[in-house]
PDB file of N, CA and C in Angstrom:
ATOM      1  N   UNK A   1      64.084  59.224 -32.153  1.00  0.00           N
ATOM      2  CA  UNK A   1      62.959  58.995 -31.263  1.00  0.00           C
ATOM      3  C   UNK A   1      62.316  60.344 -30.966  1.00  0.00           C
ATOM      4  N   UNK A   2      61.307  60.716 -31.336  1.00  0.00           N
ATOM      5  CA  UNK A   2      60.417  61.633 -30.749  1.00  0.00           C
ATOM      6  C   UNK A   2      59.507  61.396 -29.513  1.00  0.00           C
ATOM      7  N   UNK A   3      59.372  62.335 -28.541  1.00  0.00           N
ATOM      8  CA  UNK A   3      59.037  61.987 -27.609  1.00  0.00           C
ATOM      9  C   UNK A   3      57.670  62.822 -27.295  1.00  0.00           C
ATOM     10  N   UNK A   4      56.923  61.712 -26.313  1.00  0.00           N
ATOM     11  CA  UNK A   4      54.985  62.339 -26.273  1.00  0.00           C
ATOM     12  C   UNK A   4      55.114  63.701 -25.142  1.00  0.00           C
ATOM     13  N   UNK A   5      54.191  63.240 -24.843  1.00  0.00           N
ATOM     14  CA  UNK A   5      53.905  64.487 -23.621  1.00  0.00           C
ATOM     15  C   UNK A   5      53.606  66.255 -24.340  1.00  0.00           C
ATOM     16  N   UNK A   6      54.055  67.232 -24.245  1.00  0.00           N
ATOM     17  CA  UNK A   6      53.945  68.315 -24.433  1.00  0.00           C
ATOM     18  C   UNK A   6      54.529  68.755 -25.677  1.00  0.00           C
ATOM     19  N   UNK A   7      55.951  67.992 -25.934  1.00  0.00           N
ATOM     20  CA  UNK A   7      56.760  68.703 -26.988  1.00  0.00           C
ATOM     21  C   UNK A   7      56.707  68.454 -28.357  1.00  0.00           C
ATOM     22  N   UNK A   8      55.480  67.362 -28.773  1.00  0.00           N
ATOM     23  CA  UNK A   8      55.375  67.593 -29.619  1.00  0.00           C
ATOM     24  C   UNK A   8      54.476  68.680 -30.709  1.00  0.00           C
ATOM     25  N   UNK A   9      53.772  69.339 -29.637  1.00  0.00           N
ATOM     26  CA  UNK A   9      52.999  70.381 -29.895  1.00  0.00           C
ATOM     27  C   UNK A   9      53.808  71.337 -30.362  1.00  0.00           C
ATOM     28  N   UNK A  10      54.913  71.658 -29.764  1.00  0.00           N
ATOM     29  CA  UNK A  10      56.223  72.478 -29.778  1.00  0.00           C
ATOM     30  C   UNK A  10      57.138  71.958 -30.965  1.00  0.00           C
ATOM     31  N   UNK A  11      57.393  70.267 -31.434  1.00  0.00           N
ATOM     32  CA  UNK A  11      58.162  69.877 -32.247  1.00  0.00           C
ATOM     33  C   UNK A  11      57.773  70.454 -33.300  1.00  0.00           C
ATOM     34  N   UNK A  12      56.481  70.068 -33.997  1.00  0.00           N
ATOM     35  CA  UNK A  12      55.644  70.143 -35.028  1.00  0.00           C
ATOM     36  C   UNK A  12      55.481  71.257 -35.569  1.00  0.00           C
ATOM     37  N   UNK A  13      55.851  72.800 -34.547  1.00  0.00           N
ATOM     38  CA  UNK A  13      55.813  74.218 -35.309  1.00  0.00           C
ATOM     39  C   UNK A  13      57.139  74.307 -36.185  1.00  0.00           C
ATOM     40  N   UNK A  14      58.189  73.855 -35.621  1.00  0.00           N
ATOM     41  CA  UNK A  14      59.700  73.678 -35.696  1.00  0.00           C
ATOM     42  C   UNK A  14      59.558  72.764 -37.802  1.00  0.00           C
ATOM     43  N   UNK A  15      59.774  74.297 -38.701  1.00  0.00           N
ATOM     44  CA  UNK A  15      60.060  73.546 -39.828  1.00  0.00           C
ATOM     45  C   UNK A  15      61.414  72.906 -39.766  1.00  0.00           C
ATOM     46  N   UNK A  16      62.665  73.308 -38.868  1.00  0.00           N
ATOM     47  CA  UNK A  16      63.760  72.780 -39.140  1.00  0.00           C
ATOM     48  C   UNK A  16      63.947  71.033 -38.569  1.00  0.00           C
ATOM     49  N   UNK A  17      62.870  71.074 -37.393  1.00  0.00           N
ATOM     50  CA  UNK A  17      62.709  69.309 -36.665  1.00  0.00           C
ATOM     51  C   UNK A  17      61.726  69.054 -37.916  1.00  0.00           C
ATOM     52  N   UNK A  18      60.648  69.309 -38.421  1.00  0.00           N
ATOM     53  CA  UNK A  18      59.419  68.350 -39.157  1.00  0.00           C
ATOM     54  C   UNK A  18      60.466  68.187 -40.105  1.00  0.00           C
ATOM     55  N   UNK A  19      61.649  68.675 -40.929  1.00  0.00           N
ATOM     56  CA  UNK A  19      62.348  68.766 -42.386  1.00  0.00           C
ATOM     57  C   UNK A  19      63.533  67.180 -41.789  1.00  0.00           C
ATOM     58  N   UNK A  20      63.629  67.856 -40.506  1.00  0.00           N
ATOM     59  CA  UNK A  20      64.921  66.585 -39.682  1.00  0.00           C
ATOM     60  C   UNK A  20      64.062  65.031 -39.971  1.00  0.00           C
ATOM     61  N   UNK A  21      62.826  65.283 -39.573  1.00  0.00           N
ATOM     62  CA  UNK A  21      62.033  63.666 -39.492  1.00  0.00           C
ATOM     63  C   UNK A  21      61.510  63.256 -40.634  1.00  0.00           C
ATOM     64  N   UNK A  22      60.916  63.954 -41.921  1.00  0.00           N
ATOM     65  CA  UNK A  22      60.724  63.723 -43.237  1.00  0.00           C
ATOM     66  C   UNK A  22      62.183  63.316 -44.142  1.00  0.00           C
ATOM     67  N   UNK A  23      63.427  63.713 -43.661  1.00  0.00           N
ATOM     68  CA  UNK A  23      64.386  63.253 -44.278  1.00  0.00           C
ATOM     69  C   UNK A  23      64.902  61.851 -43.732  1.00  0.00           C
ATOM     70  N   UNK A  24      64.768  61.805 -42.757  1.00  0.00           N
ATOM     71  CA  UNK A  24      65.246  60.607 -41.669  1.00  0.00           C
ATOM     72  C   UNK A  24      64.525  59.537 -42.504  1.00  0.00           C
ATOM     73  N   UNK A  25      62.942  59.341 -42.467  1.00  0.00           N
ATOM     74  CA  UNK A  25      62.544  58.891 -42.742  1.00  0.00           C
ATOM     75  C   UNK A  25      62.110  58.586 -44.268  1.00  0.00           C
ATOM     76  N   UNK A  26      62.430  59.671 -45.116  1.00  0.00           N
ATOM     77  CA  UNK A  26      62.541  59.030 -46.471  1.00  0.00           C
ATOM     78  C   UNK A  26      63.794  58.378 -46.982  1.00  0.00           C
ATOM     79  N   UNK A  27      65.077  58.502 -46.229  1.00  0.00           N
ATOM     80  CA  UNK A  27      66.216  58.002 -46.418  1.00  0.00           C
ATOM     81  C   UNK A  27      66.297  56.256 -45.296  1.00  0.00           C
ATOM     82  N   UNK A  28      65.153  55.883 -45.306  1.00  0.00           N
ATOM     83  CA  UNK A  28      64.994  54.877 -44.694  1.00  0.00           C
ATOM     84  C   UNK A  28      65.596  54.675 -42.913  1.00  0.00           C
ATOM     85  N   UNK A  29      65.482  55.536 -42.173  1.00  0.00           N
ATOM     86  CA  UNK A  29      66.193  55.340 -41.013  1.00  0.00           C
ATOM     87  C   UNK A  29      64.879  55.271 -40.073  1.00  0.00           C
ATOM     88  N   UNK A  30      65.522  54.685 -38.841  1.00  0.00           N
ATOM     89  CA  UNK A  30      64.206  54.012 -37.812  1.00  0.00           C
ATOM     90  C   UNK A  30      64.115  55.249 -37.417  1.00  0.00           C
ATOM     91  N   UNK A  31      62.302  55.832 -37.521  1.00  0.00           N
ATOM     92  CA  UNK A  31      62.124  57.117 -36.553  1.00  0.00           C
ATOM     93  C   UNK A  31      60.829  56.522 -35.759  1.00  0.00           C
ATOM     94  N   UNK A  32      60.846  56.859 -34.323  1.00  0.00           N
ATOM     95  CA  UNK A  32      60.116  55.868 -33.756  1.00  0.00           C
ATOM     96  C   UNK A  32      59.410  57.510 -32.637  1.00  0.00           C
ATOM     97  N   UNK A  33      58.310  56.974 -32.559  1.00  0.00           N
ATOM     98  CA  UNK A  33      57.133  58.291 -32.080  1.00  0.00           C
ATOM     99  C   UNK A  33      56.173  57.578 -31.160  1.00  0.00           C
ATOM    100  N   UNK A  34      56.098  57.886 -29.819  1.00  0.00           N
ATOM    101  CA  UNK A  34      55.167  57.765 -28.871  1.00  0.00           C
ATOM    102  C   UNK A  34      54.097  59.073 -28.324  1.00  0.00           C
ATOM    103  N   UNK A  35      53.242  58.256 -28.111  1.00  0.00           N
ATOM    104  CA  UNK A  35      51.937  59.476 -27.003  1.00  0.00           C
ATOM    105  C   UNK A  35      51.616  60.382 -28.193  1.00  0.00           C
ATOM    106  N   UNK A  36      52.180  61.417 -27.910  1.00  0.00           N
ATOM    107  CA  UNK A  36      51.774  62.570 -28.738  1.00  0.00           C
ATOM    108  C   UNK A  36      52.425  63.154 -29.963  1.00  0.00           C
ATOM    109  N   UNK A  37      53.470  61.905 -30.076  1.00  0.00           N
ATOM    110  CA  UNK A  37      54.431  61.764 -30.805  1.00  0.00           C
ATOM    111  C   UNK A  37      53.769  61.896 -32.625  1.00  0.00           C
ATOM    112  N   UNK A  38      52.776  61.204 -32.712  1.00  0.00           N
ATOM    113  CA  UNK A  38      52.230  61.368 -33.985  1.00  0.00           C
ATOM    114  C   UNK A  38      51.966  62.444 -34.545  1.00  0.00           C
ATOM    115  N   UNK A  39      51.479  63.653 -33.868  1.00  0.00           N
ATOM    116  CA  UNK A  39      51.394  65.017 -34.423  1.00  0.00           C
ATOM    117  C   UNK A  39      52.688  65.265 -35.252  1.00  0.00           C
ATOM    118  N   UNK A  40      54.033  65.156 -34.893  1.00  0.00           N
ATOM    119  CA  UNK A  40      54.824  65.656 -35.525  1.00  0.00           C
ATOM    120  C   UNK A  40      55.100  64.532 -36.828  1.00  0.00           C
ATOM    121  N   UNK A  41      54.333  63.543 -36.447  1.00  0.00           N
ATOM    122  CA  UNK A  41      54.005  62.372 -37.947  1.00  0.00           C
ATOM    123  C   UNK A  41      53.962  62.922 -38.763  1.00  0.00           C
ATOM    124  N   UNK A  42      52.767  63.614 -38.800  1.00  0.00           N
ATOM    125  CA  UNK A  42      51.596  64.046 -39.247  1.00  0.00           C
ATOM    126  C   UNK A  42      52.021  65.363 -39.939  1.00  0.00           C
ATOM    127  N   UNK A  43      52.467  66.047 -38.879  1.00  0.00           N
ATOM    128  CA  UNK A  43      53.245  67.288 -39.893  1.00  0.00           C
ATOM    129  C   UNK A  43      54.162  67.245 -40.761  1.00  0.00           C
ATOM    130  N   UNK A  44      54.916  66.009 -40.602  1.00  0.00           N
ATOM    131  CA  UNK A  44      55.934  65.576 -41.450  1.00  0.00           C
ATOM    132  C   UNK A  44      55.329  65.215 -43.115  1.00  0.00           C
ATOM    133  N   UNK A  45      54.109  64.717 -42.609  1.00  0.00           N
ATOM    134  CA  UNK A  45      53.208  64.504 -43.686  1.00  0.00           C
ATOM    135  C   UNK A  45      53.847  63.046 -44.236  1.00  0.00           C
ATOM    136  N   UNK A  46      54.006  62.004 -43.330  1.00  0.00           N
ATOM    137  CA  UNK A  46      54.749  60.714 -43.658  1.00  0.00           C
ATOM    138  C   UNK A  46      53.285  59.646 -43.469  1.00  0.00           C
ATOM    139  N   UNK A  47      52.647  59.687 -42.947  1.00  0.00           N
ATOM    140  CA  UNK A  47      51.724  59.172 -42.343  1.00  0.00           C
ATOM    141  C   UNK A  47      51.023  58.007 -43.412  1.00  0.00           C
ATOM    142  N   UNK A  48      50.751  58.716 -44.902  1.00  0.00           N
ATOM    143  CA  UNK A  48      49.278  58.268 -45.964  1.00  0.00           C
ATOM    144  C   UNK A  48      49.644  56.727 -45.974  1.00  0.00           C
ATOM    145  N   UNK A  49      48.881  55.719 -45.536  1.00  0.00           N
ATOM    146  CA  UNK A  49      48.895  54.385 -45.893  1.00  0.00           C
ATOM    147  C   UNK A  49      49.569  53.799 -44.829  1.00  0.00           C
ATOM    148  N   UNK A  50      50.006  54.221 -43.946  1.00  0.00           N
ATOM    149  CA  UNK A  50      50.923  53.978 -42.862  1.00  0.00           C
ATOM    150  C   UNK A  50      49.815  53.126 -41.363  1.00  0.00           C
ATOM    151  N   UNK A  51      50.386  51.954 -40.688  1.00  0.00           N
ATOM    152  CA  UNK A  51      49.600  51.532 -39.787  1.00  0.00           C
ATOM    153  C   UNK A  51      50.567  52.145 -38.503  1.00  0.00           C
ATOM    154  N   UNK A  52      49.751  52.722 -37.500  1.00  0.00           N
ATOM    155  CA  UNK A  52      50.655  53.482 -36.647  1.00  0.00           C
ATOM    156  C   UNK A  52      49.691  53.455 -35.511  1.00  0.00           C
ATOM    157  N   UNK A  53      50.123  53.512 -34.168  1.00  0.00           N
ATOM    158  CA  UNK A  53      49.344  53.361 -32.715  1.00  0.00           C
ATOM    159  C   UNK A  53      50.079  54.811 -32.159  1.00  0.00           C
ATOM    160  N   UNK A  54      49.028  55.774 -31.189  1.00  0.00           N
ATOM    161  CA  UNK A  54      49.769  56.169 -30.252  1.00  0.00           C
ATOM    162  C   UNK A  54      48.607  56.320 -29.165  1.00  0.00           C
ATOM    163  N   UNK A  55      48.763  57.668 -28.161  1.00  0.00           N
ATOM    164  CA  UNK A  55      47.564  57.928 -27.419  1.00  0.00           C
ATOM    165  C   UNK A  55      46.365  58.199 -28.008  1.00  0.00           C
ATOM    166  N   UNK A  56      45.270  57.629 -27.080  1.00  0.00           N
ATOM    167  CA  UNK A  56      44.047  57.770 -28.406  1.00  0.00           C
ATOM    168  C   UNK A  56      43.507  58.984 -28.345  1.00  0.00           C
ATOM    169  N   UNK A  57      43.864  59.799 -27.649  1.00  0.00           N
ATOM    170  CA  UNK A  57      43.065  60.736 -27.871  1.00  0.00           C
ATOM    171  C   UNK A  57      43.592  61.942 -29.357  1.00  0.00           C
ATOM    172  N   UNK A  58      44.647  61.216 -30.095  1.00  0.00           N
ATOM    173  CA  UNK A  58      45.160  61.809 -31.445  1.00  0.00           C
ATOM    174  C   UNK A  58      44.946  61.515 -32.125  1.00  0.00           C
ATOM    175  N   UNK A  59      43.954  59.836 -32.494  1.00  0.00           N
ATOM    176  CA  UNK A  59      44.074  59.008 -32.990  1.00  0.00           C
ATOM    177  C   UNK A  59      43.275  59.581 -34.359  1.00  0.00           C
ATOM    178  N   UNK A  60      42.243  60.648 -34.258  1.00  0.00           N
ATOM    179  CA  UNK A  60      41.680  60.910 -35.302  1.00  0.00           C
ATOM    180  C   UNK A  60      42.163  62.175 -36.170  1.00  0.00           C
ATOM    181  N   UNK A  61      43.380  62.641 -35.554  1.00  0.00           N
ATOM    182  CA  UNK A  61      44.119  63.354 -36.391  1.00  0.00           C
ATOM    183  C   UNK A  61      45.366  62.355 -37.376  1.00  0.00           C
ATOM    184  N   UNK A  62      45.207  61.658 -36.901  1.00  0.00           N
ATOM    185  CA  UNK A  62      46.588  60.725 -37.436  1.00  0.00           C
ATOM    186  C   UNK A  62      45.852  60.021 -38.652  1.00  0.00           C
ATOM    187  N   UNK A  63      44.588  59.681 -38.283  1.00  0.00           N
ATOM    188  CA  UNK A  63      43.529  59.144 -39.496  1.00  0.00           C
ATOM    189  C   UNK A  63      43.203  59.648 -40.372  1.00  0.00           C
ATOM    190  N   UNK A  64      43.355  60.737 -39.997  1.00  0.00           N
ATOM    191  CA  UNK A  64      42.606  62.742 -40.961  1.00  0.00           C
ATOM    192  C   UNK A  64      44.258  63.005 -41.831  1.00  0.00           C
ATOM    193  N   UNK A  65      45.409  62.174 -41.126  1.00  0.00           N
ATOM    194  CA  UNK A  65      46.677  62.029 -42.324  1.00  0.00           C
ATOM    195  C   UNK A  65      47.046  61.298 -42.910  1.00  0.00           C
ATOM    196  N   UNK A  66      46.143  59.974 -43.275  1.00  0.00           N
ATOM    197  CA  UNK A  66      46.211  59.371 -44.407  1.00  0.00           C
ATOM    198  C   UNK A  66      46.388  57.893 -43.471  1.00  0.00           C
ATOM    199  N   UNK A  67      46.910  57.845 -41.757  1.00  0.00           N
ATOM    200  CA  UNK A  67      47.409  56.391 -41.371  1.00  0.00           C
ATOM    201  C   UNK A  67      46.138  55.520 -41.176  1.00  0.00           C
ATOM    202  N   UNK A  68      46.278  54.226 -40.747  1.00  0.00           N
ATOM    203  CA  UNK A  68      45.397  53.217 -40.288  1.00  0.00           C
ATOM    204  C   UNK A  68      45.964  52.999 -38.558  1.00  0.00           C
ATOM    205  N   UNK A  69      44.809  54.126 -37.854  1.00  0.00           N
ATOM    206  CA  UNK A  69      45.373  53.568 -36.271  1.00  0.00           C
ATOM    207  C   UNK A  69      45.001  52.510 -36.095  1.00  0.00           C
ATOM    208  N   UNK A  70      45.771  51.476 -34.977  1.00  0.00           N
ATOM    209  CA  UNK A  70      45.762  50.332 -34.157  1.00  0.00           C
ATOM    210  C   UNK A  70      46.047  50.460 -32.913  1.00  0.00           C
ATOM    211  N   UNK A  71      45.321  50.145 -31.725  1.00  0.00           N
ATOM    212  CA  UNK A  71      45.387  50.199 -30.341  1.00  0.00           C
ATOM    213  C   UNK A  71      46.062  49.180 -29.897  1.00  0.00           C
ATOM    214  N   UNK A  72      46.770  49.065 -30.205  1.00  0.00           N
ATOM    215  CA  UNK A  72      48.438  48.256 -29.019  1.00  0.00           C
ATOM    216  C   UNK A  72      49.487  48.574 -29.105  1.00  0.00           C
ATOM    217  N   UNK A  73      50.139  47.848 -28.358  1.00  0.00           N
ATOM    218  CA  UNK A  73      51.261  48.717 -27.358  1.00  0.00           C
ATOM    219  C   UNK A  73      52.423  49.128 -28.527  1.00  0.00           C
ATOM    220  N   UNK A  74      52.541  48.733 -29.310  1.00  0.00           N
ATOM    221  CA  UNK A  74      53.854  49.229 -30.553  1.00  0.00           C
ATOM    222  C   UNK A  74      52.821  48.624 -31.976  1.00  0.00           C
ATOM    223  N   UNK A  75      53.407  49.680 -33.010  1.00  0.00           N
ATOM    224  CA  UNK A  75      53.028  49.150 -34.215  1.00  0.00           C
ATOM    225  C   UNK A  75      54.306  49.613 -35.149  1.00  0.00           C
ATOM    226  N   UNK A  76      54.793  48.325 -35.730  1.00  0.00           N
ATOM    227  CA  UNK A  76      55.904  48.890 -36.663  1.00  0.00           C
ATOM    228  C   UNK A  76      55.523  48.257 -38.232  1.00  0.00           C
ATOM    229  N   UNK A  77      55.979  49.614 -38.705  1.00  0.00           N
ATOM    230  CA  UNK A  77      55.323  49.530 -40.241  1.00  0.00           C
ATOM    231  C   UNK A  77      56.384  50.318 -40.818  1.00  0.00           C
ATOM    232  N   UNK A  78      57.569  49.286 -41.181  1.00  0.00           N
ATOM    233  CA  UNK A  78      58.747  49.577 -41.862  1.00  0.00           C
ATOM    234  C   UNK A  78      59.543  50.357 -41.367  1.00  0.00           C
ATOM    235  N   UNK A  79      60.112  51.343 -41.031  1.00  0.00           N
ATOM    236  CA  UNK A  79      61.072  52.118 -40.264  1.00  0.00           C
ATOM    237  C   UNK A  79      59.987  52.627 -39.984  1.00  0.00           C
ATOM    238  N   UNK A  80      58.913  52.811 -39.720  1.00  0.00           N
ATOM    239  CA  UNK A  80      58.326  54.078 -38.652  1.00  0.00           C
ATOM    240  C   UNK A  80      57.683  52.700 -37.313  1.00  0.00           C
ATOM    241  N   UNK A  81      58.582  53.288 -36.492  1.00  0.00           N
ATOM    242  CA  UNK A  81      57.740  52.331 -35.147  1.00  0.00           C
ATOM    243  C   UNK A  81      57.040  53.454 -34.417  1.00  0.00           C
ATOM    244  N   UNK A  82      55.951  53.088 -33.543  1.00  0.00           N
ATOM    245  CA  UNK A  82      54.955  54.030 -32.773  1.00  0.00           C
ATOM    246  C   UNK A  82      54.458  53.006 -31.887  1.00  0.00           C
ATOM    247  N   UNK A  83      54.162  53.654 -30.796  1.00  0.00           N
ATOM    248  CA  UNK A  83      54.253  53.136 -29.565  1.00  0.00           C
ATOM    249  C   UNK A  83      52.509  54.552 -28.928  1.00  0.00           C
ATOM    250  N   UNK A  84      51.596  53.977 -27.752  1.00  0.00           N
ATOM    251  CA  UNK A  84      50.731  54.358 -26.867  1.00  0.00           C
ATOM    252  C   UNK A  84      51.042  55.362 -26.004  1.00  0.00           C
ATOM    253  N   UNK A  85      51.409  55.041 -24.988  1.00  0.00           N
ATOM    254  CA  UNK A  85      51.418  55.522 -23.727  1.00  0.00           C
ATOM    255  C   UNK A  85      52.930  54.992 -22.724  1.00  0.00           C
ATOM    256  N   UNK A  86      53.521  55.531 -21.945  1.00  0.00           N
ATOM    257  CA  UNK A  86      54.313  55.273 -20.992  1.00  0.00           C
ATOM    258  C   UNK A  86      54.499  54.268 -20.558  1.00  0.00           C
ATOM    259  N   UNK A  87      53.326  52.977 -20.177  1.00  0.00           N
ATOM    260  CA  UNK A  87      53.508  51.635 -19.499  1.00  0.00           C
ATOM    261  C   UNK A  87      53.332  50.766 -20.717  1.00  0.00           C
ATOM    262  N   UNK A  88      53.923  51.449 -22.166  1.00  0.00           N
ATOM    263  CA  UNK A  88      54.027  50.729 -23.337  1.00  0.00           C
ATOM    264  C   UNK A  88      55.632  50.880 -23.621  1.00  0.00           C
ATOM    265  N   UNK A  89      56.581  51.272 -22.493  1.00  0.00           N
ATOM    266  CA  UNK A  89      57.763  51.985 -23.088  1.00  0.00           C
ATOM    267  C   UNK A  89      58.510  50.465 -23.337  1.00  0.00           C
ATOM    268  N   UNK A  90      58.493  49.501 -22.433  1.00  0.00           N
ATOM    269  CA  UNK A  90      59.185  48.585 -22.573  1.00  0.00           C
ATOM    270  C   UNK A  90      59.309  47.690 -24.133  1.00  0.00           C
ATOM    271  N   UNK A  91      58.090  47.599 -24.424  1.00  0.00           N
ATOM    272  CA  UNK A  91      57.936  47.154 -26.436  1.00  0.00           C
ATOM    273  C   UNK A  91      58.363  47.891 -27.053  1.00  0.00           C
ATOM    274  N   UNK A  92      58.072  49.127 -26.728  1.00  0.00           N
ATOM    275  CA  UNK A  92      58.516  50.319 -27.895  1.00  0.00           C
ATOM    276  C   UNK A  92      60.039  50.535 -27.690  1.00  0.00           C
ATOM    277  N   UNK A  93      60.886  50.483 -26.639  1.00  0.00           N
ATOM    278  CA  UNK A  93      62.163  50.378 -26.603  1.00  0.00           C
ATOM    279  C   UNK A  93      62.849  49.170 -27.247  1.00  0.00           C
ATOM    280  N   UNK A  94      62.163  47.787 -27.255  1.00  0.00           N
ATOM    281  CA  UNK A  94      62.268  46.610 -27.500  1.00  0.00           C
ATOM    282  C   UNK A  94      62.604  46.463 -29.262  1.00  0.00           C
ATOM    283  N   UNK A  95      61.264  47.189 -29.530  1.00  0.00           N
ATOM    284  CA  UNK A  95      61.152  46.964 -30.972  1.00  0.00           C
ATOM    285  C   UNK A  95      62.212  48.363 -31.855  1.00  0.00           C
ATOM    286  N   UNK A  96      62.357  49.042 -31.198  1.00  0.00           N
ATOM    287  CA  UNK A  96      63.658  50.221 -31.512  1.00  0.00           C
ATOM    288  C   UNK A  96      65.026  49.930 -32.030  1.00  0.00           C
ATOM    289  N   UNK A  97      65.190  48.630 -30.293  1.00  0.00           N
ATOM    290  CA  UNK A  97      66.603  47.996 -30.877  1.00  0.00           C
ATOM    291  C   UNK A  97      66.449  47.107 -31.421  1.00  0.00           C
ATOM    292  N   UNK A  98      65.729  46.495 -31.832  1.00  0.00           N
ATOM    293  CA  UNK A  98      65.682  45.192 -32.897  1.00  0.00           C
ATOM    294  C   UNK A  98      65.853  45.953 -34.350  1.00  0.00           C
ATOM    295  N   UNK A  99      64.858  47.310 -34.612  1.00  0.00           N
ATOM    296  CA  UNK A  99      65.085  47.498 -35.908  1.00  0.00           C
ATOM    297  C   UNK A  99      66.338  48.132 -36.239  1.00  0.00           C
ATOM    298  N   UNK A 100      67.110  48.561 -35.184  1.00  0.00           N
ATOM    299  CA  UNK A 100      68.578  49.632 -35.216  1.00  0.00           C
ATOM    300  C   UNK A 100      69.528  48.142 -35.509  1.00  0.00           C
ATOM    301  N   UNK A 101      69.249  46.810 -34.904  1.00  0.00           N
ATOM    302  CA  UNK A 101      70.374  45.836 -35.068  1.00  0.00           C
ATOM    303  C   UNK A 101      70.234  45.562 -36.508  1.00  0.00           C
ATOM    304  N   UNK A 102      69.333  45.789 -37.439  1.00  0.00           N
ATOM    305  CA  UNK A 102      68.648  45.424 -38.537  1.00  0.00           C
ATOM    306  C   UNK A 102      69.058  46.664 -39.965  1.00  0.00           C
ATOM    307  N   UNK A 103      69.874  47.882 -38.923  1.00  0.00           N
ATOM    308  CA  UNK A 103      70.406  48.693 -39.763  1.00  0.00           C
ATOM    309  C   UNK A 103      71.945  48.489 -40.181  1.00  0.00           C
ATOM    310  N   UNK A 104      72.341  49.379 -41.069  1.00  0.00           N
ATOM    311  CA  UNK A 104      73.563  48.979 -41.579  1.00  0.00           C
ATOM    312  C   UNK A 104      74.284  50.666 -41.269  1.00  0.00           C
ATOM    313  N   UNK A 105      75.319  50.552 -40.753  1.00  0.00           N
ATOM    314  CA  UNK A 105      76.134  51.977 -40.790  1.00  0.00           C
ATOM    315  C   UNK A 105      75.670  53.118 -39.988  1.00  0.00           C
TER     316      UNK A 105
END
């Protein structure tokens, strides 16, 4: 889970976290990104063809990396779940553990 607010400004310089979430996620594991969470998407460079929601005010950098934004409260598009804003936490926690019961090991 990557988390919004400030740190992903901070995640996203970090080659050793963007290398942590490009592996996670090409080895098929749930990586799930809220708020501002997409920047470090984006740096991961996972994004191209991808349908993904977060705060809108990123929304056209996330577009400028290849995804298709959608404005509601969670969007899951195969192991990458993404989630809005804070009074979206309850879906985006929701849809987290559904895809973790859905993992193996």
């Amino acid at each position: 889970v990557i988390p919004g607010g400030y740190a992903p400004d901070l995640i996203r310089r970090d080659d050793a976290l963007i290398g942590l979430v490009r592996e996670a996620y090409g080895q098929g594991k749930v990586v799930a990104a809220i708020c501002h969470a997409g920047w470090v998407l984006a740096s991961a460079g996972i994004l191209q063809g991808r349908r993904v929601t977060s705060v809108s005010s990123i929304k056209d950098d996330l577009r400028n990396a290849g995804a298709e934004w959608i404005d509601q409260e969670v969007v899951r598009d195969g192991n990458l779940i993404t989630s809005r804003i804070p009074i979206d936490l309850p879906a985006f926690c929701k849809a987290i553990i559904e895809a973790l019961g859905g993992q193996k090991g």
